[in-house]
C-alpha atoms as a PDB file:
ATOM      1  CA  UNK A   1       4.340  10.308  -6.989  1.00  0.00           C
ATOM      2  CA  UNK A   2       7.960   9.362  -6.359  1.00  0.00           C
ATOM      3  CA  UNK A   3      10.096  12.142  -4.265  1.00  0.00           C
ATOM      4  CA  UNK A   4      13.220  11.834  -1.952  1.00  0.00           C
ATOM      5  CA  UNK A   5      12.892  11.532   1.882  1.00  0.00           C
ATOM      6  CA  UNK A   6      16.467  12.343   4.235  1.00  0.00           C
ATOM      7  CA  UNK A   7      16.486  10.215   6.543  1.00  0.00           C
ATOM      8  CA  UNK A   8      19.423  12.477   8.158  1.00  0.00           C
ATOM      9  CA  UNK A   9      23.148  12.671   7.743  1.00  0.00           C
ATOM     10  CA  UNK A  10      22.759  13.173   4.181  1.00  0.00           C
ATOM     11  CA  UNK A  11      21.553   9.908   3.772  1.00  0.00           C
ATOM     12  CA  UNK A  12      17.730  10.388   0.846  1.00  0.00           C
ATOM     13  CA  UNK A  13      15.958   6.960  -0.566  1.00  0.00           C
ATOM     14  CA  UNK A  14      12.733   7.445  -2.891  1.00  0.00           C
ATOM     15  CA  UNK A  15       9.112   7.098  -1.052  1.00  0.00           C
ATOM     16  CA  UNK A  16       6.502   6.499  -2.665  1.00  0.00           C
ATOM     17  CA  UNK A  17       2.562   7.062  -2.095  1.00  0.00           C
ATOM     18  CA  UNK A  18       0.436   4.211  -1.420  1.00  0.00           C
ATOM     19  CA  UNK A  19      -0.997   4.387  -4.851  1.00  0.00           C
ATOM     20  CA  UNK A  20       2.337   4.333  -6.997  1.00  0.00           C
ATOM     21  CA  UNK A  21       3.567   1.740  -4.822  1.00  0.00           C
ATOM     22  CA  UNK A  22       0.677  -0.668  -5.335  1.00  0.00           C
ATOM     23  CA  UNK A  23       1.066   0.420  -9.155  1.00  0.00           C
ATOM     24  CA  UNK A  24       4.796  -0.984  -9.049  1.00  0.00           C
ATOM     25  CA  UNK A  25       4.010  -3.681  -7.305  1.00  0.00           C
ATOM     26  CA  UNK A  26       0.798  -4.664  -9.260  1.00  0.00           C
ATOM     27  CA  UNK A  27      -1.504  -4.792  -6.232  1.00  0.00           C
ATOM     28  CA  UNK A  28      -4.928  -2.769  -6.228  1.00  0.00           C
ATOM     29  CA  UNK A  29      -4.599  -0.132  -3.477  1.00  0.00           C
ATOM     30  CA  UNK A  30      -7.764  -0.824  -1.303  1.00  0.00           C
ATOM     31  CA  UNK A  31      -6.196  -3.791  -1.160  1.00  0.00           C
ATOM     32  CA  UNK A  32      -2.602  -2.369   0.019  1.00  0.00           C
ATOM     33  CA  UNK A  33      -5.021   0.232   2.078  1.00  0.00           C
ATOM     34  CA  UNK A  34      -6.515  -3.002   4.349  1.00  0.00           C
ATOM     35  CA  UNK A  35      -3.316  -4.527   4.778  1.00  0.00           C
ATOM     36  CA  UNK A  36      -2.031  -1.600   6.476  1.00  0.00           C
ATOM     37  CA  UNK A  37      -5.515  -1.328   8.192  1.00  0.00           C
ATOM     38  CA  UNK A  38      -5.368  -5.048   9.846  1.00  0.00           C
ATOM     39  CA  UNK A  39      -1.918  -4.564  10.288  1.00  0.00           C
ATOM     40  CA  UNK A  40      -0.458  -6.820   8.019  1.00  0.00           C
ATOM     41  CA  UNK A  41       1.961  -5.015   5.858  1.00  0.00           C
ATOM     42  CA  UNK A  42       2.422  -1.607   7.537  1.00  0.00           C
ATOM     43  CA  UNK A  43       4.442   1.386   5.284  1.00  0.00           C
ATOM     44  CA  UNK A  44       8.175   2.750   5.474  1.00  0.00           C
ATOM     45  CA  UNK A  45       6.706   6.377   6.743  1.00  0.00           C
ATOM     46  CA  UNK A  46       3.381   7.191   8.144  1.00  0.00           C
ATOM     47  CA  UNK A  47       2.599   9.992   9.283  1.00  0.00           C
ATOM     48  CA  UNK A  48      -1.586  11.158  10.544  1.00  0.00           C
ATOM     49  CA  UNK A  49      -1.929  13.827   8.551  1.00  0.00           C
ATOM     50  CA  UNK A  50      -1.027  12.263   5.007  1.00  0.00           C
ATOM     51  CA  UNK A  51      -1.066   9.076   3.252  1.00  0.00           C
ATOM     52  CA  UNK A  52       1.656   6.201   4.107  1.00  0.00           C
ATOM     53  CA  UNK A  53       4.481   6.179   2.329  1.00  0.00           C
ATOM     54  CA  UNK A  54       6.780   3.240   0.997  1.00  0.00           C
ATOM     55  CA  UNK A  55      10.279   3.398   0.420  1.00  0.00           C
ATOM     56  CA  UNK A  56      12.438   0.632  -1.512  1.00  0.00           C
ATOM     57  CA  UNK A  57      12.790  -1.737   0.472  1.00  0.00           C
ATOM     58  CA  UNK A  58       9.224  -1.880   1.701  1.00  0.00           C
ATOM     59  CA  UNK A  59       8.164  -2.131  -1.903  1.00  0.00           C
ATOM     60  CA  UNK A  60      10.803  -4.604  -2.225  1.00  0.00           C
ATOM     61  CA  UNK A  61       9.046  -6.867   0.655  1.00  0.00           C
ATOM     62  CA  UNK A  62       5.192  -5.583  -0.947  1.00  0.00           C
ATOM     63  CA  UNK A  63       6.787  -7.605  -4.098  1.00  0.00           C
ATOM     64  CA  UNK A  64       7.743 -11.291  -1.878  1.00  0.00           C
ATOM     65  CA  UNK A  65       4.587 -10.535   0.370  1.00  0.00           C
ATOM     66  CA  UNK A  66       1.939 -10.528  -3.368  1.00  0.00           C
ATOM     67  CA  UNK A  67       4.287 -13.508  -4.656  1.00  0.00           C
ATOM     68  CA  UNK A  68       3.161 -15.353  -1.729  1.00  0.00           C
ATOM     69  CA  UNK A  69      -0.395 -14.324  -2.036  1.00  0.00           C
ATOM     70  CA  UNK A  70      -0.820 -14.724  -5.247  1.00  0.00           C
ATOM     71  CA  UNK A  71       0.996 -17.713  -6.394  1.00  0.00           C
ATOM     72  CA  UNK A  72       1.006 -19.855  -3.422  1.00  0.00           C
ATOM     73  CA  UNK A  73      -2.027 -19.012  -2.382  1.00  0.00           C
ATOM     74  CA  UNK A  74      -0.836 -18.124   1.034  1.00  0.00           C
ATOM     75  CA  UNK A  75      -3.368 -15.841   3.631  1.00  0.00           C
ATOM     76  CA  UNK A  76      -2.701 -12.642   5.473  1.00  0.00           C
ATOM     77  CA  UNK A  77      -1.993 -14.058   8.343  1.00  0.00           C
ATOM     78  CA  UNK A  78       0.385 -16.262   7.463  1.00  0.00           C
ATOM     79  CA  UNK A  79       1.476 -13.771   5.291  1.00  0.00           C
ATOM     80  CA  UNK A  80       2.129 -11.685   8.595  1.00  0.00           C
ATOM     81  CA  UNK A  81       4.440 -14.299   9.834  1.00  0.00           C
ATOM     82  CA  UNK A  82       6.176 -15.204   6.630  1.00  0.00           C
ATOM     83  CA  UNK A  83       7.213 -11.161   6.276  1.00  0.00           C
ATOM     84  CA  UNK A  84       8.316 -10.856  10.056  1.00  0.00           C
ATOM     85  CA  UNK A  85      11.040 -13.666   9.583  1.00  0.00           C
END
């Protein structure tokens, strides 16, 4: 499910739930769930009473972060480090 977040001043981007964005992205979500449990790629929004959600541009680094995972065979942690620079 897709809906618009303001993040103030007028200013909405689409978030998405966990599921849809590991739909776009083509990633399983347990998967995308134990990334964000070990800390490795962590959502736009989370909040404790409701799923994480992912806006654009964290679907947009979800995208780089599974091209390095799955084509180069890269691991999470270096996966970590590659996202942080």
């Amino acid at each position: 499910m897709r809906y618009w977040w303001s993040a103030g001043a007028g200013a909405r981007r689409w978030v998405h739930t966990l599921d849809e964005a590991a739909r776009v992205v083509g990633m399983h979500p347990e998967r995308l769930r134990h990334y964000c449990r070990l800390g490795v790629f962590g959502p736009a929004l989370a909040h404790d009473d409701r799923e994480p959600q992912f806006d654009d541009d964290r679907l947009y680094e979800l995208r780089r972060f599974e091209h390095f995972r799955q084509r180069l065979g890269v691991n999470p942690d270096a996966l970590r480090l590659l996202c942080d620079l």
